[in-house]
N, C-alpha and C. Protein backbone atom coordinates (compact mmCIF):
# COMPACT_ATOMS: atom_id res chain seq x y z
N UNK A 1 -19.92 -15.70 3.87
CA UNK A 1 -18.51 -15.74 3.53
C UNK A 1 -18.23 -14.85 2.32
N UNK A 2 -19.14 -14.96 0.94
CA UNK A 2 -19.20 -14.27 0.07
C UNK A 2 -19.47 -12.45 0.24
N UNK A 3 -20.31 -12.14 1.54
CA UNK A 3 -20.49 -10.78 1.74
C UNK A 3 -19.01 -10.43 2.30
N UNK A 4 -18.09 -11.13 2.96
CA UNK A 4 -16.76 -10.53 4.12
C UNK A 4 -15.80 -10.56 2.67
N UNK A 5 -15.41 -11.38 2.15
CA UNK A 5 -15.01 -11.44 0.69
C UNK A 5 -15.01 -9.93 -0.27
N UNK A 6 -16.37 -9.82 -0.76
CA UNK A 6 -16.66 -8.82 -0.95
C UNK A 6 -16.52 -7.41 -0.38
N UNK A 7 -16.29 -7.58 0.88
CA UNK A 7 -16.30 -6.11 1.58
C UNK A 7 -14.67 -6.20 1.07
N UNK A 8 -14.02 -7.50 1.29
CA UNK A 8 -12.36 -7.17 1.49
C UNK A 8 -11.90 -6.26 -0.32
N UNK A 9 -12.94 -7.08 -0.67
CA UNK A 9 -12.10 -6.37 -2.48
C UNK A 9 -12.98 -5.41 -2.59
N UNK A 10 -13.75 -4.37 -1.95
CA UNK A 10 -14.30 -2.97 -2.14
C UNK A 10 -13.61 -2.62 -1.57
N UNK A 11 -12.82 -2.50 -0.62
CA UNK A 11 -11.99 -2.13 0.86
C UNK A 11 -10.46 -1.72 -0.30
N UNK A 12 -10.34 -3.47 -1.12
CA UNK A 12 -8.66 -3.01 -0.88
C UNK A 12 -8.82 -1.72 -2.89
N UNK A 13 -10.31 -1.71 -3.23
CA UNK A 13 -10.35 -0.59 -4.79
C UNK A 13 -9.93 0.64 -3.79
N UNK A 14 -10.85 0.72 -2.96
CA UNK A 14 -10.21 2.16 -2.21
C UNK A 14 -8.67 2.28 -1.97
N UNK A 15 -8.20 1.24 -1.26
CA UNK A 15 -7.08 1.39 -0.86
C UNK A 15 -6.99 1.25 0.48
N UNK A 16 -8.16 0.84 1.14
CA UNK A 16 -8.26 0.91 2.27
C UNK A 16 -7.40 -0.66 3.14
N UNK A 17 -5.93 -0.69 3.28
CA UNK A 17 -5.48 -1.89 3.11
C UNK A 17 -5.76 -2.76 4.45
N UNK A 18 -5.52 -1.83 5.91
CA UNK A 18 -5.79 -2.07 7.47
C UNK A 18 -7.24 -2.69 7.50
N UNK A 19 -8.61 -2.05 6.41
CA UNK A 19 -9.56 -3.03 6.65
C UNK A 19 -9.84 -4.13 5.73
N UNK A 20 -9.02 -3.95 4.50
CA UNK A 20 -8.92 -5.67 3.89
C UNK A 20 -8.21 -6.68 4.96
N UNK A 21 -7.04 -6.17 4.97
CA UNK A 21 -6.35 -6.90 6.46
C UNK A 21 -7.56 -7.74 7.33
N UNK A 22 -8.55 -6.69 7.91
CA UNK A 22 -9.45 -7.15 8.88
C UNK A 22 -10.28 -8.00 8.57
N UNK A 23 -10.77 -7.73 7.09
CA UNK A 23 -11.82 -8.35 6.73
C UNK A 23 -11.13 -10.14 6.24
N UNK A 24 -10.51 -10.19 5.77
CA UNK A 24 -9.18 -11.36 5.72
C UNK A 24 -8.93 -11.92 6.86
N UNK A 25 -9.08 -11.62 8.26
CA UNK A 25 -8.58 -12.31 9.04
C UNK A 25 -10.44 -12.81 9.47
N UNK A 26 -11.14 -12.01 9.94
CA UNK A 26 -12.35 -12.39 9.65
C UNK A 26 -12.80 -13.37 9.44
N UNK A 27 -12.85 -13.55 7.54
CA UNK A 27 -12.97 -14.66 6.92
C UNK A 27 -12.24 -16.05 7.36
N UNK A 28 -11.11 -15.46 7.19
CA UNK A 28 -10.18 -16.86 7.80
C UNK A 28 -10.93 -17.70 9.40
N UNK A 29 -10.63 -17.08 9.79
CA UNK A 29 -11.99 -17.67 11.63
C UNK A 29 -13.30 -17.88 11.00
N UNK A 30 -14.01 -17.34 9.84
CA UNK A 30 -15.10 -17.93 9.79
C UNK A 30 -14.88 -19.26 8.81
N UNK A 31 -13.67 -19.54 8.19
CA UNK A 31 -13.89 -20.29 7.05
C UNK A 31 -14.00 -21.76 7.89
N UNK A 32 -13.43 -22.16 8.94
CA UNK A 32 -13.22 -23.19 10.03
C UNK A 32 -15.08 -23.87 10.47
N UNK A 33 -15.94 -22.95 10.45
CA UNK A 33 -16.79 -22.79 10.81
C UNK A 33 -18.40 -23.06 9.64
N UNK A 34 -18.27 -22.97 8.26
CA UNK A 34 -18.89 -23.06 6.98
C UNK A 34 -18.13 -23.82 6.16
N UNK A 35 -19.06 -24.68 5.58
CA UNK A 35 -18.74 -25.47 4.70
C UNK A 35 -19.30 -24.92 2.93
N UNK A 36 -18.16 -24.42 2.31
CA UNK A 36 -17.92 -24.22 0.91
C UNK A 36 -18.36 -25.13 -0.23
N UNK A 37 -19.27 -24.47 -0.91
CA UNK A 37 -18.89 -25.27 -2.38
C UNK A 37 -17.93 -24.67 -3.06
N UNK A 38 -17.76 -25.79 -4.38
CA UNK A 38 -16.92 -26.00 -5.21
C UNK A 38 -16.92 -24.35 -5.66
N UNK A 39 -17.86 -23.77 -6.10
CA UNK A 39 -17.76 -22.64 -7.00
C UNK A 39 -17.82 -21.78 -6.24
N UNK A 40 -18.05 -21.21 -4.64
CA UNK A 40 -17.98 -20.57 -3.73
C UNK A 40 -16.58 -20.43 -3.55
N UNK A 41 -15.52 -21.66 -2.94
CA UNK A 41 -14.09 -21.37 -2.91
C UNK A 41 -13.26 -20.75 -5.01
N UNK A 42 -13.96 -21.35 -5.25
CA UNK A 42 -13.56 -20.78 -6.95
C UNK A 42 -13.29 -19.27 -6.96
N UNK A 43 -14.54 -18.76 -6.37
CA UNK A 43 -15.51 -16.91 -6.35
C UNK A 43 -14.08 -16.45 -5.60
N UNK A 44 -14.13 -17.14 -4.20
CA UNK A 44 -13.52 -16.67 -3.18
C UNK A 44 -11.67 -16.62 -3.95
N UNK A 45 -11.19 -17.44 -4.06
CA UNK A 45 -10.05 -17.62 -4.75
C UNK A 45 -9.51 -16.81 -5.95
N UNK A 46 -10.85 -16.26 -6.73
CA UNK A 46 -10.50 -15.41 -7.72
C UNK A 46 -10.77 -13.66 -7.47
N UNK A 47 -11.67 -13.44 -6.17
CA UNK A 47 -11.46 -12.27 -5.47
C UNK A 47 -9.75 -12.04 -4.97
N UNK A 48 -9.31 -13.30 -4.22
CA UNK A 48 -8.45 -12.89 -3.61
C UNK A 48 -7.08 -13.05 -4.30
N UNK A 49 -7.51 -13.46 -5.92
CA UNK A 49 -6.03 -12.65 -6.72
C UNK A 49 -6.20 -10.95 -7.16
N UNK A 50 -7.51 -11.26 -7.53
CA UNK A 50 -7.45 -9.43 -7.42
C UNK A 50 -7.15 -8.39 -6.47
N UNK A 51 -7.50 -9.11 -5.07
CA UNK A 51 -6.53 -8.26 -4.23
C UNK A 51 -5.47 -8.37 -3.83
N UNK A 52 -4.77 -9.58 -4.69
CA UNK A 52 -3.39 -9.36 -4.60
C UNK A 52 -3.01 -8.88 -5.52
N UNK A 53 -3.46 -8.63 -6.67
CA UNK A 53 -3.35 -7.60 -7.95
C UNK A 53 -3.01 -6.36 -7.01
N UNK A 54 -4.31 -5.94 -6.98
CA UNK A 54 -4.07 -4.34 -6.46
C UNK A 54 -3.07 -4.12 -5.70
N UNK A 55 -2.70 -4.93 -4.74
CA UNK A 55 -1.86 -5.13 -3.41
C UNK A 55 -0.14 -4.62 -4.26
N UNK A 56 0.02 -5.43 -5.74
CA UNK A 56 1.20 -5.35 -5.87
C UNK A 56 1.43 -4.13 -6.92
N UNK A 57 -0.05 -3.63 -7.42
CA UNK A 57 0.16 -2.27 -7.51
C UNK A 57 0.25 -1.16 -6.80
N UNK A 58 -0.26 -1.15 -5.67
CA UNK A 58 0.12 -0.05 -4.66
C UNK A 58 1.04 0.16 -3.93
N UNK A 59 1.92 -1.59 -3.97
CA UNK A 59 3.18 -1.78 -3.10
C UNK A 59 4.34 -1.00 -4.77
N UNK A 60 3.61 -1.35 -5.97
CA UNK A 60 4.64 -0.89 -6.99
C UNK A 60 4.54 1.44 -7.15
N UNK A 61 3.82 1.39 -6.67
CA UNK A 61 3.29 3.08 -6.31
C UNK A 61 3.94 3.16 -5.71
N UNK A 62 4.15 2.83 -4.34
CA UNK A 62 4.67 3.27 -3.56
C UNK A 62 6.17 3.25 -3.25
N UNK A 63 6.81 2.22 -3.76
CA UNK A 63 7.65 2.37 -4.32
C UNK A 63 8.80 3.30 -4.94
N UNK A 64 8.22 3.23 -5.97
CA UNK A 64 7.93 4.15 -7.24
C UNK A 64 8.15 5.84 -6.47
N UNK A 65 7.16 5.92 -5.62
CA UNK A 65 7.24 7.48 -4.86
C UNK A 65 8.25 7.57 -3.76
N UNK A 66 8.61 6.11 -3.13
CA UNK A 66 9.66 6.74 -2.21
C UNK A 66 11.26 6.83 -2.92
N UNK A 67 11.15 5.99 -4.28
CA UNK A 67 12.58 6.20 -4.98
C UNK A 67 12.52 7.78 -5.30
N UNK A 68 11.13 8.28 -5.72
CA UNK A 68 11.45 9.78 -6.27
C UNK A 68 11.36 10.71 -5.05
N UNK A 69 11.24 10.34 -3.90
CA UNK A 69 11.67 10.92 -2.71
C UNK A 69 12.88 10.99 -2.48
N UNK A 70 13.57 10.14 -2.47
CA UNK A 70 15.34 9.68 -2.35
C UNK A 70 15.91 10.80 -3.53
N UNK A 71 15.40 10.59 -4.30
CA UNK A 71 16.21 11.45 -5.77
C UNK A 71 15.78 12.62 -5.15
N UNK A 72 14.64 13.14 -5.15
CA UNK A 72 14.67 14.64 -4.83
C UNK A 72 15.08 15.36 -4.11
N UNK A 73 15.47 14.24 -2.43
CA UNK A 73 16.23 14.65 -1.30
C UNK A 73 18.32 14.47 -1.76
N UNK A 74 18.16 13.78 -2.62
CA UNK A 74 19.59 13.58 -3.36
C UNK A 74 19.95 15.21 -3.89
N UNK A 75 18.80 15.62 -4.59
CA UNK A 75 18.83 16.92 -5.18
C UNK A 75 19.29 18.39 -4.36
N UNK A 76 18.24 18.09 -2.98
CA UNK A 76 18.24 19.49 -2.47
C UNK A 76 19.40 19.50 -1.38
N UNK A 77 20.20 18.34 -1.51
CA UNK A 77 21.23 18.16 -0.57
C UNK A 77 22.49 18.22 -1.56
N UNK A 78 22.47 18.28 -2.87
CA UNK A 78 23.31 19.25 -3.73
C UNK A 78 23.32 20.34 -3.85
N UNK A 79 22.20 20.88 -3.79
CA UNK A 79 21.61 22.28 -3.82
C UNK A 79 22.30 23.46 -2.49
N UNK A 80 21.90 22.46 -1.68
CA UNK A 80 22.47 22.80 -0.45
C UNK A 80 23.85 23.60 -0.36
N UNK A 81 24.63 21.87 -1.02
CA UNK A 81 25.96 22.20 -1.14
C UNK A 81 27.00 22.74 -1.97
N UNK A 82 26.03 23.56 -2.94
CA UNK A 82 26.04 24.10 -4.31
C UNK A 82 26.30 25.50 -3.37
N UNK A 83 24.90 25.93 -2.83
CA UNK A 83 24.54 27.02 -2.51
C UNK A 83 25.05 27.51 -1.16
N UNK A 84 26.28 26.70 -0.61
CA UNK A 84 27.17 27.00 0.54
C UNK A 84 26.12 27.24 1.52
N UNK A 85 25.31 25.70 1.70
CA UNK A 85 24.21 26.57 2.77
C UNK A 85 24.48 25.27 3.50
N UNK A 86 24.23 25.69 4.84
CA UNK A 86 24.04 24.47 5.95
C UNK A 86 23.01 23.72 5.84
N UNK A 87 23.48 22.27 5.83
CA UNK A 87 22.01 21.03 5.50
C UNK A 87 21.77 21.08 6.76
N UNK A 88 20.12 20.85 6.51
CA UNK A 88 19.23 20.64 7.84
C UNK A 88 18.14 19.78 7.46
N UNK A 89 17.55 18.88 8.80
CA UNK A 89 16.69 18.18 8.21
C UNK A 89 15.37 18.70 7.63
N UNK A 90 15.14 20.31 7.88
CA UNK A 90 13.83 21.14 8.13
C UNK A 90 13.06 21.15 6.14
N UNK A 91 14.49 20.49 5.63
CA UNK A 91 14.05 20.82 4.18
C UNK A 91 13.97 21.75 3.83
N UNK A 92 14.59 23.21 4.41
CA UNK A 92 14.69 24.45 4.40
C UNK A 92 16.27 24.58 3.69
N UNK A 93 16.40 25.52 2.71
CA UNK A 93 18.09 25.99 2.33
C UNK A 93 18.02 27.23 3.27
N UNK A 94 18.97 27.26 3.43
CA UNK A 94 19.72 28.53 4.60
C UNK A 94 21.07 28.88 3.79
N UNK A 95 21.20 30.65 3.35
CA UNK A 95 22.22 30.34 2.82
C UNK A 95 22.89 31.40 4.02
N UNK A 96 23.88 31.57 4.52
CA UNK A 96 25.01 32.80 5.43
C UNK A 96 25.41 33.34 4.20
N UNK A 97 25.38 34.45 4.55
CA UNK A 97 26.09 36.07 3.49
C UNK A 97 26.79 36.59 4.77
């Protein structure tokens, strides 16, 4: 239980979130199946705030990058219309002379 645990919080340092996911569901079907000690669910319980740590830093990244996506597409769609050019989705300015 302690090795699937472990794989999940090396999994989610990478970032690798689809196989913490896996390794989490995993565990869960095996936990039905093994009987825990006291300081085993402790281990297990304090892995799995750290990967909810990370979890709400990468959800705060990401974030974070699609607001400065929005602003920058805010930008070039002024730019656009600054520069009397036809908006397109290509992210290309086009200006007609």
């Amino acid at each position: 239980m302690m090795a699937i645990t472990d794989a999940a919080r090396a999994a989610a340092a990478r970032g690798e979130w689809n196989r913490v996911e896996h390794y989490i569901q995993l565990r869960e079907e095996r936990l039905h199946q093994e009987a825990l000690s006291f300081e085993q669910r402790a281990s297990i319980l304090s892995i799995d705030r750290t990967i909810a740590e990370q979890i709400a830093v990468a959800q705060a990244g990401l974030a974070a990058l699609l607001d400065e996506a929005a602003k920058t597409r805010q930008r070039l769609q002024g730019l656009r219309r600054w520069n009397g050019a036809v908006s397109s989705d290509s992210g290309t300015i086009e200006r007609h002379i």
